[in-house]
N, C-alpha and C. Protein backbone atom coordinates (compact mmCIF):
# COMPACT_ATOMS: atom_id res chain seq x y z
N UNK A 1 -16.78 13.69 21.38
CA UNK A 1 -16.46 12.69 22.37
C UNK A 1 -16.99 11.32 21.97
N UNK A 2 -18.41 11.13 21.05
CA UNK A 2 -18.97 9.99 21.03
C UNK A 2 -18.08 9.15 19.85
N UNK A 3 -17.36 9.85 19.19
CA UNK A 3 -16.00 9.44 18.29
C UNK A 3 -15.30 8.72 18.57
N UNK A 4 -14.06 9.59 19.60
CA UNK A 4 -13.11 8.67 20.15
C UNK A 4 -13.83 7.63 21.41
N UNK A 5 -15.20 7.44 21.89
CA UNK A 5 -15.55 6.56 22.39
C UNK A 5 -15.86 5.34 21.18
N UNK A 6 -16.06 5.57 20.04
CA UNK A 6 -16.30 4.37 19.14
C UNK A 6 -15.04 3.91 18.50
N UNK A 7 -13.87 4.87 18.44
CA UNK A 7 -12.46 4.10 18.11
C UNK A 7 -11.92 3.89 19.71
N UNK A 8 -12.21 4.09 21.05
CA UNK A 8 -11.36 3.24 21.70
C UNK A 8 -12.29 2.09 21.85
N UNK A 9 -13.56 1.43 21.45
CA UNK A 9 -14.09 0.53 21.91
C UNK A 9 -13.75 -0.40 20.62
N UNK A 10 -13.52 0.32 19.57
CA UNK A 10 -13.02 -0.75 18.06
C UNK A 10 -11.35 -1.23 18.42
N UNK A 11 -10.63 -0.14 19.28
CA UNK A 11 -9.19 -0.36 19.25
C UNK A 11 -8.84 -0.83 21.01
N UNK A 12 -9.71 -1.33 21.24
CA UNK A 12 -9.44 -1.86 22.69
C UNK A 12 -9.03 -0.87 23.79
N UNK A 13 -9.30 0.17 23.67
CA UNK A 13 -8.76 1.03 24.47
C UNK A 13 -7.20 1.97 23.74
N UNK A 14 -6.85 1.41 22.59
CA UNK A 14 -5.82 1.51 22.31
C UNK A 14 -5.47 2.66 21.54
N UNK A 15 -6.32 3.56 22.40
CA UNK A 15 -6.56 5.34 20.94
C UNK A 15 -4.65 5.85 21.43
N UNK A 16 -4.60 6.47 20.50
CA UNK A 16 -3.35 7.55 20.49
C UNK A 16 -3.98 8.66 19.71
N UNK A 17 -2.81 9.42 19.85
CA UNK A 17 -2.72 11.03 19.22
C UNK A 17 -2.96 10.56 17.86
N UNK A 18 -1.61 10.19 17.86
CA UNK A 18 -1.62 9.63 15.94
C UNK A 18 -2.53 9.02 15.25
N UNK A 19 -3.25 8.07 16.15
CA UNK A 19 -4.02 6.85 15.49
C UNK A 19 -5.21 8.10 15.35
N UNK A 20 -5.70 9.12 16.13
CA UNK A 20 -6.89 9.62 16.25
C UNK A 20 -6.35 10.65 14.97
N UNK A 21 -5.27 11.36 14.65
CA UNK A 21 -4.61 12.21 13.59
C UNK A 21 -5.08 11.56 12.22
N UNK A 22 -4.77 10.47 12.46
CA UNK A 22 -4.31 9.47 11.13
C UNK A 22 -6.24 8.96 10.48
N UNK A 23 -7.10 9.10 11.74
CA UNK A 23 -8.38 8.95 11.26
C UNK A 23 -9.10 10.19 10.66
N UNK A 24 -8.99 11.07 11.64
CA UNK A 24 -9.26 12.68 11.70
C UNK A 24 -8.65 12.58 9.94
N UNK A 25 -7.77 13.02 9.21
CA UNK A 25 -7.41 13.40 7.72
C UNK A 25 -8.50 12.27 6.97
N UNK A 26 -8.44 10.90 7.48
CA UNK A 26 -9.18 10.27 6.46
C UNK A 26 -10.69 10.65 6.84
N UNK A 27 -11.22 10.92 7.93
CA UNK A 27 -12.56 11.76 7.94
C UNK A 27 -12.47 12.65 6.65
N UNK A 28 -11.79 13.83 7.13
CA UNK A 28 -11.79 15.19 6.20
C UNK A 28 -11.69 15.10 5.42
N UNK A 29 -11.09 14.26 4.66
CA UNK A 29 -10.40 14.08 3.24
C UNK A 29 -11.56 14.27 2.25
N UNK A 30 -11.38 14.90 1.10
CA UNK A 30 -12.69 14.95 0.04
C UNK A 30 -11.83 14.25 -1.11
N UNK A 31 -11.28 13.41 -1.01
CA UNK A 31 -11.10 12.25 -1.81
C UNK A 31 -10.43 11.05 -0.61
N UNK A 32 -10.29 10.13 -1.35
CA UNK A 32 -9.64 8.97 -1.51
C UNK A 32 -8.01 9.17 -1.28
N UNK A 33 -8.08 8.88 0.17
CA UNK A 33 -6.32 9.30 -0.03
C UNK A 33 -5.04 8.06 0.27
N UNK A 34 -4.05 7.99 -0.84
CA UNK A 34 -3.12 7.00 -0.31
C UNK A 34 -2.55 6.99 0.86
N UNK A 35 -1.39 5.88 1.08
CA UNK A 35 -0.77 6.28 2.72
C UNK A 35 0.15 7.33 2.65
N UNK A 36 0.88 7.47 1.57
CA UNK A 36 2.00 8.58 1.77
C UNK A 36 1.35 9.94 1.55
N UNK A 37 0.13 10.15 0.34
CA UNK A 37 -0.42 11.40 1.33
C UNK A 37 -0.87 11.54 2.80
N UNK A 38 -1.40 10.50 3.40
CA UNK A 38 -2.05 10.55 5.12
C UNK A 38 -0.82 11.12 5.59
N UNK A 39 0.59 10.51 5.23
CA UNK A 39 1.35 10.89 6.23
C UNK A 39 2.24 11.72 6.07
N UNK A 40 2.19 12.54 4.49
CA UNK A 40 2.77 14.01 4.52
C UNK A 40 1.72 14.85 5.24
N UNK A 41 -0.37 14.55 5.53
CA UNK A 41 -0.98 15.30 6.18
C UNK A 41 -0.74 15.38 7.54
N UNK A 42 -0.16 13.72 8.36
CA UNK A 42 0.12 13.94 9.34
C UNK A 42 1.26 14.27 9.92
N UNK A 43 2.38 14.63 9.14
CA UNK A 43 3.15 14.95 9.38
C UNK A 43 3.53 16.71 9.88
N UNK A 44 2.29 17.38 9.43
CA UNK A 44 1.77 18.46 9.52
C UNK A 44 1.48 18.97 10.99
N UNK A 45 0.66 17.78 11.63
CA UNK A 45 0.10 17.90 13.39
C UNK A 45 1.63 17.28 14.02
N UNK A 46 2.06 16.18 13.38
CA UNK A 46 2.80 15.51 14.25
C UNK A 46 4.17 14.93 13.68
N UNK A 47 5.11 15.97 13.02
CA UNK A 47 6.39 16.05 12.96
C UNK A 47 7.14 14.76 13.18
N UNK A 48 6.96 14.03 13.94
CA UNK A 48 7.89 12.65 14.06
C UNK A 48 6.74 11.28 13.49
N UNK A 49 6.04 11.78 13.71
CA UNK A 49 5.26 10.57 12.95
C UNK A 49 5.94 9.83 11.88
N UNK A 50 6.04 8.34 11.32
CA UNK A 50 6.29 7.85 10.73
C UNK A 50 5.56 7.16 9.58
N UNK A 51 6.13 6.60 8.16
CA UNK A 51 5.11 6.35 6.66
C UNK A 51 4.90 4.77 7.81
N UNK A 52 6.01 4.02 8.30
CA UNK A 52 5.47 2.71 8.75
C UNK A 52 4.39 2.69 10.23
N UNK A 53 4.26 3.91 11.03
CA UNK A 53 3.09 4.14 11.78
C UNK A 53 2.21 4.24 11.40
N UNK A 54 1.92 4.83 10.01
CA UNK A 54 0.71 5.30 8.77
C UNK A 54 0.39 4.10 8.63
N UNK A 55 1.03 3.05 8.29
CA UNK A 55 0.41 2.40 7.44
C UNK A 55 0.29 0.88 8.60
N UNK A 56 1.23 0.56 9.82
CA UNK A 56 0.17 0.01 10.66
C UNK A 56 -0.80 0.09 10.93
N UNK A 57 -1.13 1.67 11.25
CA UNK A 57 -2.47 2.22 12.05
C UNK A 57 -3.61 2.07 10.53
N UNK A 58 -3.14 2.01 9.48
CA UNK A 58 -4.23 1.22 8.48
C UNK A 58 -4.45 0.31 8.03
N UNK A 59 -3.29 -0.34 9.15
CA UNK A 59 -3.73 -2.11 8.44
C UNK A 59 -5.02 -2.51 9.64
N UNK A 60 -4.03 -1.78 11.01
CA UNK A 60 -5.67 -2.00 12.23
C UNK A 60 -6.28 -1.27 11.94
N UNK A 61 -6.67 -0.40 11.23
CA UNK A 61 -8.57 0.82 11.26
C UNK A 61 -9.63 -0.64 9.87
N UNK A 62 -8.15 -1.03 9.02
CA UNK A 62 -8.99 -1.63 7.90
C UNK A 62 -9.41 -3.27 9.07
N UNK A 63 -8.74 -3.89 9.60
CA UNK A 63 -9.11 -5.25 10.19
C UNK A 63 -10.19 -4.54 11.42
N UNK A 64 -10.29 -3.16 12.18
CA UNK A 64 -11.38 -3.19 13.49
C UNK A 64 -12.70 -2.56 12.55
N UNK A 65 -12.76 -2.02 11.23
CA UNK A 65 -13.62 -2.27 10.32
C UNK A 65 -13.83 -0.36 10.19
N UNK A 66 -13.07 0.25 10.52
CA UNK A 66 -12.76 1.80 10.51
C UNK A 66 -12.60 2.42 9.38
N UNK A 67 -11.55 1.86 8.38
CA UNK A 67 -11.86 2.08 6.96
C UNK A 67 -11.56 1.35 6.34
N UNK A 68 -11.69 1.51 4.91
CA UNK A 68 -11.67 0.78 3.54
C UNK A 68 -10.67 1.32 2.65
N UNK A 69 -10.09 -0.17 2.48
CA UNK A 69 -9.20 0.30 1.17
C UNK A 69 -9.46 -0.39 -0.02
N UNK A 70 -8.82 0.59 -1.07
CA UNK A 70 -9.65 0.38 -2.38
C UNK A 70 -8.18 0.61 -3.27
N UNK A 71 -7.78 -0.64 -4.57
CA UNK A 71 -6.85 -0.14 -5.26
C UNK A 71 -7.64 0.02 -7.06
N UNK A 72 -7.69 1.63 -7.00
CA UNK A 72 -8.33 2.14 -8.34
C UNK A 72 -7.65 1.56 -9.26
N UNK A 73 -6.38 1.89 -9.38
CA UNK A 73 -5.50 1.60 -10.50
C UNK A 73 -4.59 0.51 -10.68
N UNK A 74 -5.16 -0.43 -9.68
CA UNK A 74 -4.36 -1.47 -9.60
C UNK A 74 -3.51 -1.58 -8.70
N UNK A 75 -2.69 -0.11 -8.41
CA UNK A 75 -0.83 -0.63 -7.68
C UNK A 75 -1.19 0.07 -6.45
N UNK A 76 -1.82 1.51 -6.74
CA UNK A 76 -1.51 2.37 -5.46
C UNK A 76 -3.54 2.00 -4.43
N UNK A 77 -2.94 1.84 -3.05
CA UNK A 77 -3.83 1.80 -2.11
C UNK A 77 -4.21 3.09 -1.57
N UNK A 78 -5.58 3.01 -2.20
CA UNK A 78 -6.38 4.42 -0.87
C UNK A 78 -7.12 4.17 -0.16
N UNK A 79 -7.63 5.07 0.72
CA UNK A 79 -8.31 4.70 2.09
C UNK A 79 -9.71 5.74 2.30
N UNK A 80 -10.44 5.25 2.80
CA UNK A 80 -11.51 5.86 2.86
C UNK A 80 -12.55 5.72 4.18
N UNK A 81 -12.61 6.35 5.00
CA UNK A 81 -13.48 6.05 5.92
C UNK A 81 -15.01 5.20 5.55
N UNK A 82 -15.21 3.83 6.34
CA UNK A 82 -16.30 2.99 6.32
C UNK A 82 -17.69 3.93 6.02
N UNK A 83 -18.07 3.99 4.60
CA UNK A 83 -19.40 4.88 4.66
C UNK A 83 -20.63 4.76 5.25
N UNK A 84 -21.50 5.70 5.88
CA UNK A 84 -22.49 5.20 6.59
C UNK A 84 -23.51 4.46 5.26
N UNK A 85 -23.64 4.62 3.95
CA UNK A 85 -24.22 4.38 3.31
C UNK A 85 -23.29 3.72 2.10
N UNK A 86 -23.98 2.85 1.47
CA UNK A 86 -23.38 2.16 0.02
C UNK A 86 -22.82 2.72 -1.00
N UNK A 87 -21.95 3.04 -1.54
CA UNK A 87 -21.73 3.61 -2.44
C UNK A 87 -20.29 3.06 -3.26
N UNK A 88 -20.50 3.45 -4.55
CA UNK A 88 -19.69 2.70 -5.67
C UNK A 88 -18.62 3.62 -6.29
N UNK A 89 -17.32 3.44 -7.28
CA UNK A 89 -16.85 4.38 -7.32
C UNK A 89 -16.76 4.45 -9.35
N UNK A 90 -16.34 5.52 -9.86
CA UNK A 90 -16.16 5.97 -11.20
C UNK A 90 -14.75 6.31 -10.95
N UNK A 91 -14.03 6.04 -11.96
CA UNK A 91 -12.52 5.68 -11.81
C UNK A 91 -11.85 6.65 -13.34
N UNK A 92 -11.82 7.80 -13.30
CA UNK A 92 -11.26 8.99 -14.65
C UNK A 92 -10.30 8.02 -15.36
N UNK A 93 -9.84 7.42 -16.61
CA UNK A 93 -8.67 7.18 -17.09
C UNK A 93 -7.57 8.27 -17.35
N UNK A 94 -8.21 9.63 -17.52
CA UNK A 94 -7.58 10.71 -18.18
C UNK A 94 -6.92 11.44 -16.81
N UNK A 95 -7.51 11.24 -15.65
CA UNK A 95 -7.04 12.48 -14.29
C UNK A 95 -6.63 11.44 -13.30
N UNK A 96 -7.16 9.97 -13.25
CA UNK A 96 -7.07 9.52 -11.93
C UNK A 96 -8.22 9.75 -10.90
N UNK A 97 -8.93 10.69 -11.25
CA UNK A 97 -10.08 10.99 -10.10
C UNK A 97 -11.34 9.90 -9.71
N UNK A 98 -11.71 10.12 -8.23
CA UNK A 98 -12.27 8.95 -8.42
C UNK A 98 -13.55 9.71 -7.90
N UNK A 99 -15.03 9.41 -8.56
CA UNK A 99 -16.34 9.88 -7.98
C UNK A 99 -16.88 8.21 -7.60
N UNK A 100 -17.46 8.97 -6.71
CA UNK A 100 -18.54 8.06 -5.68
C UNK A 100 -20.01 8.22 -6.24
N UNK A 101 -20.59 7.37 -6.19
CA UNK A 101 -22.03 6.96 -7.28
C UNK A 101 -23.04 6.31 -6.02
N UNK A 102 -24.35 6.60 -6.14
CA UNK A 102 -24.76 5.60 -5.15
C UNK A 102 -26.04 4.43 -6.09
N UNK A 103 -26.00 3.11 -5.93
CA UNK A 103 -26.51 2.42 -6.72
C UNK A 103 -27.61 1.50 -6.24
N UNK A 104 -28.77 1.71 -5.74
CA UNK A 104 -29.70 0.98 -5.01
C UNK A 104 -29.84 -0.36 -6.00
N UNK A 105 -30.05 -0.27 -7.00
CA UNK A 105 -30.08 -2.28 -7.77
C UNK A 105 -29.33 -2.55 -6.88
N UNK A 106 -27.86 -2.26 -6.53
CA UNK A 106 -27.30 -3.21 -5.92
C UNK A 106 -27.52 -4.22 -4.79
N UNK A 107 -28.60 -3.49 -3.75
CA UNK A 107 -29.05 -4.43 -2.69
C UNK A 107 -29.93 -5.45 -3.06
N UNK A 108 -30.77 -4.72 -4.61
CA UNK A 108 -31.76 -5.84 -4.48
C UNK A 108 -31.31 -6.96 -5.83
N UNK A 109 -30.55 -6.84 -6.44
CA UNK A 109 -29.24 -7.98 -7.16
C UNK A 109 -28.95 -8.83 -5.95
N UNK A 110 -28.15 -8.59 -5.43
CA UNK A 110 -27.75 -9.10 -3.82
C UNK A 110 -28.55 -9.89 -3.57
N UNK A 111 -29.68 -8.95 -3.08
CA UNK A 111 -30.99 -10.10 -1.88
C UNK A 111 -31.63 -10.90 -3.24
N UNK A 112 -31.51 -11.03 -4.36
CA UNK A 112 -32.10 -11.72 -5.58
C UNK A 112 -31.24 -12.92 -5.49
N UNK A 113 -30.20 -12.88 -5.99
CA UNK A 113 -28.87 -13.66 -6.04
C UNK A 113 -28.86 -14.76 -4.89
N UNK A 114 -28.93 -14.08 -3.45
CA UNK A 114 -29.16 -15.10 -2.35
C UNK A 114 -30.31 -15.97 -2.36
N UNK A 115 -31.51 -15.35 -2.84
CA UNK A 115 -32.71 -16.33 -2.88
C UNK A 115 -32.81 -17.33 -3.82
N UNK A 116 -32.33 -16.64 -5.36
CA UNK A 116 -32.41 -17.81 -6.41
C UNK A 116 -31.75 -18.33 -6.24
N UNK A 117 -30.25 -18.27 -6.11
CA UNK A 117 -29.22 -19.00 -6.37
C UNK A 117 -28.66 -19.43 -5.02
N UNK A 118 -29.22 -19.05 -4.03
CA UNK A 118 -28.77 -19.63 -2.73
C UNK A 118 -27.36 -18.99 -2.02
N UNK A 119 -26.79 -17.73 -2.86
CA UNK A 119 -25.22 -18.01 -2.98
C UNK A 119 -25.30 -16.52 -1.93
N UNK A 120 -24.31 -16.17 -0.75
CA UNK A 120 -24.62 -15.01 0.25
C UNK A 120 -23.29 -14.84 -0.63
N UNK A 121 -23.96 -13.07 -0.71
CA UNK A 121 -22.93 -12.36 -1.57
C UNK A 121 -22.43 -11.69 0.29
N UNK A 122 -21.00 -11.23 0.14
CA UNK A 122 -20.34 -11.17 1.04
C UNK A 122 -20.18 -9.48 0.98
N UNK A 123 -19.89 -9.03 -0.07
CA UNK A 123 -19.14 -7.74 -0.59
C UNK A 123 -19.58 -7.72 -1.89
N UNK A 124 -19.98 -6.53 -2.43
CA UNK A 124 -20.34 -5.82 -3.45
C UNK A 124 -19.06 -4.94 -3.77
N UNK A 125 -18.90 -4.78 -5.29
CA UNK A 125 -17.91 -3.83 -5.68
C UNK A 125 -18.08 -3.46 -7.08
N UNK A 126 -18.96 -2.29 -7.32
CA UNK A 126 -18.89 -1.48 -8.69
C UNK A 126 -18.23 -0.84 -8.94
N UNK A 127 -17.55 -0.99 -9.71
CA UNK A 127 -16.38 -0.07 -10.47
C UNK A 127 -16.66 0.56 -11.88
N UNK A 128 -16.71 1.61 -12.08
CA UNK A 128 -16.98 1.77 -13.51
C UNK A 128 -15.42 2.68 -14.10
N UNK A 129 -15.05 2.69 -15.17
CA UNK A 129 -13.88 2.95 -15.24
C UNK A 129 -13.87 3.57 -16.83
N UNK A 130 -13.69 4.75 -16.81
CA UNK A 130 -14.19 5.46 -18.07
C UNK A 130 -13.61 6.67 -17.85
N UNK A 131 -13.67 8.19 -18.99
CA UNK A 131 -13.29 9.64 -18.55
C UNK A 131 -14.37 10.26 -18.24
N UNK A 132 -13.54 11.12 -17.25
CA UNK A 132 -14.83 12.32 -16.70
C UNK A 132 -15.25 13.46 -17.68
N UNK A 133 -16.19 13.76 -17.64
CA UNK A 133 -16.48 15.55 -18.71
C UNK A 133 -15.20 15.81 -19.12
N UNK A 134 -14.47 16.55 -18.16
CA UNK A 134 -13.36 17.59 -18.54
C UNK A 134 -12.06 16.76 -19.22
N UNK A 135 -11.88 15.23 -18.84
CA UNK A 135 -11.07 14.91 -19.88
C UNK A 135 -11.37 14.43 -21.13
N UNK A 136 -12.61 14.33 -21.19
CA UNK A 136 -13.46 13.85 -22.39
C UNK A 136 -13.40 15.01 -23.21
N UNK A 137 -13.24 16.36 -22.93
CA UNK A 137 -13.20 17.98 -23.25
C UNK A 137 -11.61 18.01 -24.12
N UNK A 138 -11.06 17.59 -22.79
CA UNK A 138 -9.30 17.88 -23.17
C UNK A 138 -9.22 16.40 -24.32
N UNK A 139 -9.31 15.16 -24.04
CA UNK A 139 -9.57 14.58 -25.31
C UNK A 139 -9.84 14.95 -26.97
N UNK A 140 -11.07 15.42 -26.64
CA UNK A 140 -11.75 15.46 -28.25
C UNK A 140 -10.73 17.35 -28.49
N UNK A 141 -10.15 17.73 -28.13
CA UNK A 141 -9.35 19.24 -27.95
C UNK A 141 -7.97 18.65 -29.19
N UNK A 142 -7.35 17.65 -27.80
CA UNK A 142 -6.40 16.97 -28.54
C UNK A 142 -6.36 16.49 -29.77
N UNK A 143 -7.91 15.78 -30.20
CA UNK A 143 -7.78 14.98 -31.17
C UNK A 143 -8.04 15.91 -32.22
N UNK A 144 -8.74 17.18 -31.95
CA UNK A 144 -9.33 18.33 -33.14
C UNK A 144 -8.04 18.72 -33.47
N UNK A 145 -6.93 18.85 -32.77
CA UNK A 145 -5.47 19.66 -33.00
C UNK A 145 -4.19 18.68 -33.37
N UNK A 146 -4.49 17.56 -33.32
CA UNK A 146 -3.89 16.26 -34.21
C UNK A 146 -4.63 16.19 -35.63
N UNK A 147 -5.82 16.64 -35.70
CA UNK A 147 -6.56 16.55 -37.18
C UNK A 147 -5.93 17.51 -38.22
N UNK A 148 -6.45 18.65 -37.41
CA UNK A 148 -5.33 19.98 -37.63
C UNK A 148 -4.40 20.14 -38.29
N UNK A 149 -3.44 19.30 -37.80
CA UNK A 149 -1.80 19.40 -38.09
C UNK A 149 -1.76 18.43 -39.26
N UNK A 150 -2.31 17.13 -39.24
CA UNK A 150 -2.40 16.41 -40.19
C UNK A 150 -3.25 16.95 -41.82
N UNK A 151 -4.37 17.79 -41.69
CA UNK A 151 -4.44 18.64 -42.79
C UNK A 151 -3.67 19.82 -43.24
N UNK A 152 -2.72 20.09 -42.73
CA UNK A 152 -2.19 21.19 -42.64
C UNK A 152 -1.19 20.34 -43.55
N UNK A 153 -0.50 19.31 -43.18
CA UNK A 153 0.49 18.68 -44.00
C UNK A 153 0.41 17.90 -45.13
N UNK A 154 -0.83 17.95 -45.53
CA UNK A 154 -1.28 17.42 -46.89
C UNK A 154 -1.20 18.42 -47.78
């Protein structure tokens, strides 16, 4: 209950089924999910739901400060519920996957930055962008079996 009392006081009173559907998946979600997955998930509870209801109801959760969107790869937008705590993301080149990192320098860079330099940092954003283990695995796999073939033909 103390939930939908903090999205109808962010949404003016303005909760729905959907809007509460459409938060509920980005709660649960154990990744980072775009809009057209939210709304093949919500399409699941709520059959008529629409991709342009999806993606109103995330343009208001991102402006009443409900969640965050983040574009990993440049084109496609995901969404993520506002974390109670700071955290940064690692971005796979090889899968797309994205891990969450948590980085304490960052506050005190920040509160450094404002004192020397006078300058109020607004938003923080670490990105690190590299492969995970397992494609770093399937990588060096690939490249042993391109070596392979190339001694084989000498």
């Amino acid at each position: 209950m103390a939930r939908r009392n903090v999205i109808d006081t962010r949404l003016a009173g303005r909760t729905t089924q959907q809007r509460q559907l459409i938060l509920k998946i980005i709660e649960q979600a154990d990744r980072h999910l775009d809009a057209e997955e939210i709304y093949q998930l919500a399409r699941q509870g709520s059959p008529n739901i629409s991709l342009s209801t999806v993606y109103r109801n995330l343009q208001l959760f991102k402006e009443q400060g409900l969640v965050e969107e983040h574009q990993f790869d440049g084109m496609r937008r995901c969404y993520e519920r506002v974390p109670t705590s700071r955290h940064h993301h690692m971005v796979c080149l090889g899968c797309g996957r994205v891990f969450e990192f948590n980085c304490p320098s960052t506050e005190r860079i920040k509160s450094r930055l404002s004192m020397e330099k006078g300058f109020k940092v607004t938003a923080v954003d670490v990105r690190f962008v590299g492969y995970c283990p397992k494609c770093q695995r399937r990588l060096r796999h690939a490249l042993n079996d391109k070596e392979m073939v190339q001694a084989k033909r000498r």
